[in-house]
N, C-alpha and C. Protein backbone atom coordinates (compact mmCIF):
# COMPACT_ATOMS: atom_id res chain seq x y z
N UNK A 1 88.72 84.03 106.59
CA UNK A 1 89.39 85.16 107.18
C UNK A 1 88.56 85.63 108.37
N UNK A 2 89.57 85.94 109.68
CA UNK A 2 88.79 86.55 110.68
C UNK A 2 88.85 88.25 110.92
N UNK A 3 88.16 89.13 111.38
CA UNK A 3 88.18 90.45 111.36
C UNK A 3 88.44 90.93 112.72
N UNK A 4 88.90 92.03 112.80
CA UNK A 4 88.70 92.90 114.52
C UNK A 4 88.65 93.94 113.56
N UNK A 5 88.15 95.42 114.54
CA UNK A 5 87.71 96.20 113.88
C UNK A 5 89.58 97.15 114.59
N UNK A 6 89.65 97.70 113.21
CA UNK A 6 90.81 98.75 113.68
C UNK A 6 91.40 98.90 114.99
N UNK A 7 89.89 99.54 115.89
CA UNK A 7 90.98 100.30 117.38
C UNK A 7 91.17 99.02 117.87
N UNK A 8 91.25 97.87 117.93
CA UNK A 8 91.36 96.68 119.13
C UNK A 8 93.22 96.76 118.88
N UNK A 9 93.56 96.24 120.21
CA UNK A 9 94.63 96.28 120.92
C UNK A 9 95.41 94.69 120.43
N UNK A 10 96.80 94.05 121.27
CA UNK A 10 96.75 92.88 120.56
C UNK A 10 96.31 92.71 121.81
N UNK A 11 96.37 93.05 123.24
CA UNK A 11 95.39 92.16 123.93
C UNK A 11 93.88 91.87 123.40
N UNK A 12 93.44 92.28 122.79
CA UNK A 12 92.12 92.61 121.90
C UNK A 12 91.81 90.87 121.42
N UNK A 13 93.20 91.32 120.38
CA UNK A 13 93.27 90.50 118.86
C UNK A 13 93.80 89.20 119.64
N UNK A 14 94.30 88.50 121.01
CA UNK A 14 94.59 87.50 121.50
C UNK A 14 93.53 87.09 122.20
N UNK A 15 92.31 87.55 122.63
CA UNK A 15 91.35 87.12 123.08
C UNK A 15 90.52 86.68 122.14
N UNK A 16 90.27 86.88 120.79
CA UNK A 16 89.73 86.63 119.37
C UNK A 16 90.49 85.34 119.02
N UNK A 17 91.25 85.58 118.38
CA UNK A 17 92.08 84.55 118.11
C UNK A 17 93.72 84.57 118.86
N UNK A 18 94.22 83.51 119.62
CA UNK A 18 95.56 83.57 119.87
C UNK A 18 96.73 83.88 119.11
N UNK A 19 97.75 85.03 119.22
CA UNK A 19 98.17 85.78 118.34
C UNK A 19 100.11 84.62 118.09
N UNK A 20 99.48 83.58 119.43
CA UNK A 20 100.45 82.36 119.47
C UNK A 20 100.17 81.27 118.48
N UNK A 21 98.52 81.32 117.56
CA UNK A 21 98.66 80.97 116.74
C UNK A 21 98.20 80.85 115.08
N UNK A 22 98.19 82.27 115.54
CA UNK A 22 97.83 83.50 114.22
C UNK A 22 98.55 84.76 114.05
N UNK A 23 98.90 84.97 113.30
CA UNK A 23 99.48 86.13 112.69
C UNK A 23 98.84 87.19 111.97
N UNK A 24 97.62 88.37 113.51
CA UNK A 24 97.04 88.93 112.68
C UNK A 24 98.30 89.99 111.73
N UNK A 25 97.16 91.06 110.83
CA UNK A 25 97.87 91.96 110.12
C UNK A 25 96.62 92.97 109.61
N UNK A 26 97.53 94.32 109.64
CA UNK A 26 96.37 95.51 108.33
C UNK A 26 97.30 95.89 107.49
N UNK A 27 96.30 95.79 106.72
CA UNK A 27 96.66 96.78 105.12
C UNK A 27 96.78 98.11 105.10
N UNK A 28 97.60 98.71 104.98
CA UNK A 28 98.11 99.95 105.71
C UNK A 28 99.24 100.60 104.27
N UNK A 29 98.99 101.83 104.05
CA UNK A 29 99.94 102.81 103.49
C UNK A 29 100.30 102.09 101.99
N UNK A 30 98.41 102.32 101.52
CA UNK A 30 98.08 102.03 100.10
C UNK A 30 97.94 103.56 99.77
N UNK A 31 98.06 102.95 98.13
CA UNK A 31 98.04 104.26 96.96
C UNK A 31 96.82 103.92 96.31
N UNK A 32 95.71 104.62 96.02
CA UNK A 32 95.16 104.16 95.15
C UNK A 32 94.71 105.11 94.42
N UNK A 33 93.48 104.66 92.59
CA UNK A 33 93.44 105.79 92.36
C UNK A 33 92.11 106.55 92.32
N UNK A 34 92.33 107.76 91.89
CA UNK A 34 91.02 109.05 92.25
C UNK A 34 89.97 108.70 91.77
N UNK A 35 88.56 108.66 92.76
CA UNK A 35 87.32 108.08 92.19
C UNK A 35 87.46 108.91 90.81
N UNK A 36 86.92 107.99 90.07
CA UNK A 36 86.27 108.17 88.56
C UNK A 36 87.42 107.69 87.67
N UNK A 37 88.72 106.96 88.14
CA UNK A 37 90.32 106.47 87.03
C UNK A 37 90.44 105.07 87.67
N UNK A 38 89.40 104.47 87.38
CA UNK A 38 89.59 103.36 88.28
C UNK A 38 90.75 102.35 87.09
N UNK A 39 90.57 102.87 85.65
CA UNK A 39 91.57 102.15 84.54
C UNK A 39 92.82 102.63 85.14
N UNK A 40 93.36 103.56 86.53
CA UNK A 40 94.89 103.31 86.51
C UNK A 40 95.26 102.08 87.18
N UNK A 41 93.84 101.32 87.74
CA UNK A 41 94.64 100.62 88.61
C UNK A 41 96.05 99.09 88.26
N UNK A 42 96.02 99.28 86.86
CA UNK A 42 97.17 98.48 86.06
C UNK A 42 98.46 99.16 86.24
N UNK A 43 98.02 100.43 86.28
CA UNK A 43 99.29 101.12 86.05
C UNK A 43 100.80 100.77 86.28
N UNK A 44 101.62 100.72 85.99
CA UNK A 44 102.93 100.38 86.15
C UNK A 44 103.87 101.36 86.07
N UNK A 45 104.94 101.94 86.70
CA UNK A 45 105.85 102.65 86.90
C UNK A 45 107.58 102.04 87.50
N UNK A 46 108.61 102.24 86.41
CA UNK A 46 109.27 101.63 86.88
C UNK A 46 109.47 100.21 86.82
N UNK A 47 109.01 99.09 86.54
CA UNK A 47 108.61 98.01 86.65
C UNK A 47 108.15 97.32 88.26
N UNK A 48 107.08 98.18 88.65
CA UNK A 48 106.51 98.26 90.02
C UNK A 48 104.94 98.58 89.54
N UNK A 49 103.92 98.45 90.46
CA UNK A 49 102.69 98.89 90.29
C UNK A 49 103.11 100.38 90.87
N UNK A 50 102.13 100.94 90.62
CA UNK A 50 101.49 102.09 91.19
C UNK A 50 100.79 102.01 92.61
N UNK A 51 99.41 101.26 92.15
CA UNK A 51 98.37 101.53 92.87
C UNK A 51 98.52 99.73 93.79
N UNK A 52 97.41 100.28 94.84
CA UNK A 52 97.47 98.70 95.43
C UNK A 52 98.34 98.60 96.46
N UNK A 53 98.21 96.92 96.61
CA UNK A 53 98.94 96.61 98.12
C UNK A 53 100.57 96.01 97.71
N UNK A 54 100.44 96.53 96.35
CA UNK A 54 102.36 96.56 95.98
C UNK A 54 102.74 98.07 95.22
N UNK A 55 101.86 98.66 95.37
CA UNK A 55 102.08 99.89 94.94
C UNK A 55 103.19 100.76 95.71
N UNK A 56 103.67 102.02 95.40
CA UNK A 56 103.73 103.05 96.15
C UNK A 56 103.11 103.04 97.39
N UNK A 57 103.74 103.66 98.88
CA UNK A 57 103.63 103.34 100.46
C UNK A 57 104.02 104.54 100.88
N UNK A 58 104.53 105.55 100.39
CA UNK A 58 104.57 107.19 101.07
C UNK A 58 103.55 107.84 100.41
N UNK A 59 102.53 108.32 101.24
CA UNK A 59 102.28 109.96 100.70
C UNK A 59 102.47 110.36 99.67
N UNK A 60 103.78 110.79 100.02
CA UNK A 60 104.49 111.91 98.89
C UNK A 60 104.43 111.48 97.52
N UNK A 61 104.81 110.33 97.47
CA UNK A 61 105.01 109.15 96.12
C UNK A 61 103.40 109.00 95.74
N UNK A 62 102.96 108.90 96.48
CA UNK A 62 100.99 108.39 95.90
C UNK A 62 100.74 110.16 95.35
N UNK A 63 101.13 110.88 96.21
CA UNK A 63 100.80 112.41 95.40
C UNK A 63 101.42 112.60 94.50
N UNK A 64 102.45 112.28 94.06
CA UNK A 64 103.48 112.35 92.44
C UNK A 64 102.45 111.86 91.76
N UNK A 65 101.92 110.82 91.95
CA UNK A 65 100.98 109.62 91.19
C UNK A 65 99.71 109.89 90.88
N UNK A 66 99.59 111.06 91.53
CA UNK A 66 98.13 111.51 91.85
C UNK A 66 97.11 110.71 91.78
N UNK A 67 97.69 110.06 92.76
CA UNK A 67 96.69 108.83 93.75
C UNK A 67 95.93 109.34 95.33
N UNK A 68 95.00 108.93 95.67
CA UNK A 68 94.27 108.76 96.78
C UNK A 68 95.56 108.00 98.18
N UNK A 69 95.92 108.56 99.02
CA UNK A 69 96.85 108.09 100.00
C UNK A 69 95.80 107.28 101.23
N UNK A 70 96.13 106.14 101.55
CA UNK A 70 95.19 105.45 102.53
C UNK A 70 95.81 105.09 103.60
N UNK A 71 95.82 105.56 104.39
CA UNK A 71 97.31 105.24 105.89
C UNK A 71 96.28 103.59 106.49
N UNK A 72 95.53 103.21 106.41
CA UNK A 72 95.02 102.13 106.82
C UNK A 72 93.70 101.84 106.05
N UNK A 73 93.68 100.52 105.50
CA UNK A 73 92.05 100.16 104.87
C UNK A 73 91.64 98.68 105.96
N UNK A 74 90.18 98.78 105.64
CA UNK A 74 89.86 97.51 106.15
C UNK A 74 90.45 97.63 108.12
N UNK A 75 90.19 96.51 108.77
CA UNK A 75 90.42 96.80 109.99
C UNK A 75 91.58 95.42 110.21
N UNK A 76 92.09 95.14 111.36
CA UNK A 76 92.91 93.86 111.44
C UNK A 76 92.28 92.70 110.86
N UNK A 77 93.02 91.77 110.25
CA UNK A 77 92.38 90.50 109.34
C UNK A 77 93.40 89.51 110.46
N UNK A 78 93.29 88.16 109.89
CA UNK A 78 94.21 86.85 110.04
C UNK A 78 93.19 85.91 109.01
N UNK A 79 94.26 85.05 108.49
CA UNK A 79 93.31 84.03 107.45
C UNK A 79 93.51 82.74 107.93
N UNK A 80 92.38 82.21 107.75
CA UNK A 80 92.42 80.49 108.30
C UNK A 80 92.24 79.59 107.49
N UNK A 81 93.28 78.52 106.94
CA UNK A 81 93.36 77.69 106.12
C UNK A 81 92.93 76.10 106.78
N UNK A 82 91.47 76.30 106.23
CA UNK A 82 91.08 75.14 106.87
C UNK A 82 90.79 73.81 105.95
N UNK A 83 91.53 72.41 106.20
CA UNK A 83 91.73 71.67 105.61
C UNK A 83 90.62 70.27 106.10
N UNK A 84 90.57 69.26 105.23
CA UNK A 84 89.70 68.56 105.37
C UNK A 84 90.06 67.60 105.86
N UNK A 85 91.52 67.33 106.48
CA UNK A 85 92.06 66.14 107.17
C UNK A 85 93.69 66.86 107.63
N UNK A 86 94.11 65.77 108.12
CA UNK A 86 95.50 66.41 108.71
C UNK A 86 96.69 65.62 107.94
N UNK A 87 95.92 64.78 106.98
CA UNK A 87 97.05 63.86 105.87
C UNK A 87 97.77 64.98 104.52
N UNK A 88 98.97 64.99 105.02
CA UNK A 88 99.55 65.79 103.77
C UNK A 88 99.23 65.84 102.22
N UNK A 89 98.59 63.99 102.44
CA UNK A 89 98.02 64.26 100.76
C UNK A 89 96.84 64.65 100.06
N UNK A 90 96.03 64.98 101.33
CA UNK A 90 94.78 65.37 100.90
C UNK A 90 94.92 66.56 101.04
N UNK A 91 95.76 67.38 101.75
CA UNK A 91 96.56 68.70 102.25
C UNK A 91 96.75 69.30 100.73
N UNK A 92 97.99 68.77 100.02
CA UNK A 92 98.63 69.39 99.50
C UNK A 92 98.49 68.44 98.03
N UNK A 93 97.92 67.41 98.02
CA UNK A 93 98.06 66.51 96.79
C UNK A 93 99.13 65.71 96.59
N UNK A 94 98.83 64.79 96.31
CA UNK A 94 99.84 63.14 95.81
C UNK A 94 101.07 64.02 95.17
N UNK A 95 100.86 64.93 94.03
CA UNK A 95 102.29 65.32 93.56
C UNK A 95 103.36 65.46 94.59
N UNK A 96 102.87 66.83 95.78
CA UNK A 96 103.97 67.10 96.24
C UNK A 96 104.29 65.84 97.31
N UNK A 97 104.15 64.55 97.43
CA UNK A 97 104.47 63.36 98.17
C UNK A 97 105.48 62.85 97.28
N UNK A 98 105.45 63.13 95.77
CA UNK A 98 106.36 61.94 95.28
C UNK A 98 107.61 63.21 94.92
N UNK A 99 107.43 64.62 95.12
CA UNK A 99 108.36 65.54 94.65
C UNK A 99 108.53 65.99 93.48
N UNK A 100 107.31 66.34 92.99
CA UNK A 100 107.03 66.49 91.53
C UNK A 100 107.01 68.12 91.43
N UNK A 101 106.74 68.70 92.52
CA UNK A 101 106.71 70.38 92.96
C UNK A 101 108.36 70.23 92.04
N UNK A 102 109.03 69.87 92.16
CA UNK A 102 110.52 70.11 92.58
C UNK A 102 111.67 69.16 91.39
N UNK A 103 110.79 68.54 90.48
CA UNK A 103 111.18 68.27 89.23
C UNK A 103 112.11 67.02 90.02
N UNK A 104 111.86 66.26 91.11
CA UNK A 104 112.83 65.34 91.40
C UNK A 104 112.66 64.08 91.53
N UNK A 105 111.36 63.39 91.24
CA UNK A 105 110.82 62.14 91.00
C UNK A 105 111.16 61.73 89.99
N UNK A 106 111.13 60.21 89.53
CA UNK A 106 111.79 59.69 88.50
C UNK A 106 110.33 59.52 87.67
């Protein structure tokens, strides 16, 4: 994973890495919970989390929850999946060559 720090611009984030062939992103408009309940972070509501980066995303909803509201964590990311050849099977493994992902090999 590569970093920029928050204030950078995407002219910023295209001089870092090309944004033609990366897709930075932030983690933005987390719920989480109040130092010292760190056991809510399972919590479930609804059949949804609570807390986290699938949690609750308003304010208002993280304060029902009486959660910690985070309008941005961490600063811009992009992740780089770097492989040890450019052959699909060392890529991804012999299964998905014969279609075994997909229950369709004999």
């Amino acid at each position: 994973m590569y970093t920029a720090p928050k204030r950078y611009s995407a002219d910023d984030l295209d001089k870092r890495i090309p944004t033609s062939v990366a897709q930075w992103h932030k983690h933005v408009n987390w719920c989480i919970p109040r130092l010292g309940a760190q056991s809510r972070w399972t919590e479930i509501k609804n059949g949804r989390s609570v807390f986290g980066p699938l949690g609750v995303s308003t304010r208002e909803d993280c304060n029902a929850a009486d959660g910690r509201f985070l309008e941005s964590i961490f600063g811009w990311m992009v992740h780089a999946n770097v492989f040890e050849s450019d052959d699909p099977r060392l890529i991804w493994g012999e299964h998905h060559m014969r279609g075994d992902e997909l229950g369709t090999h004999d």
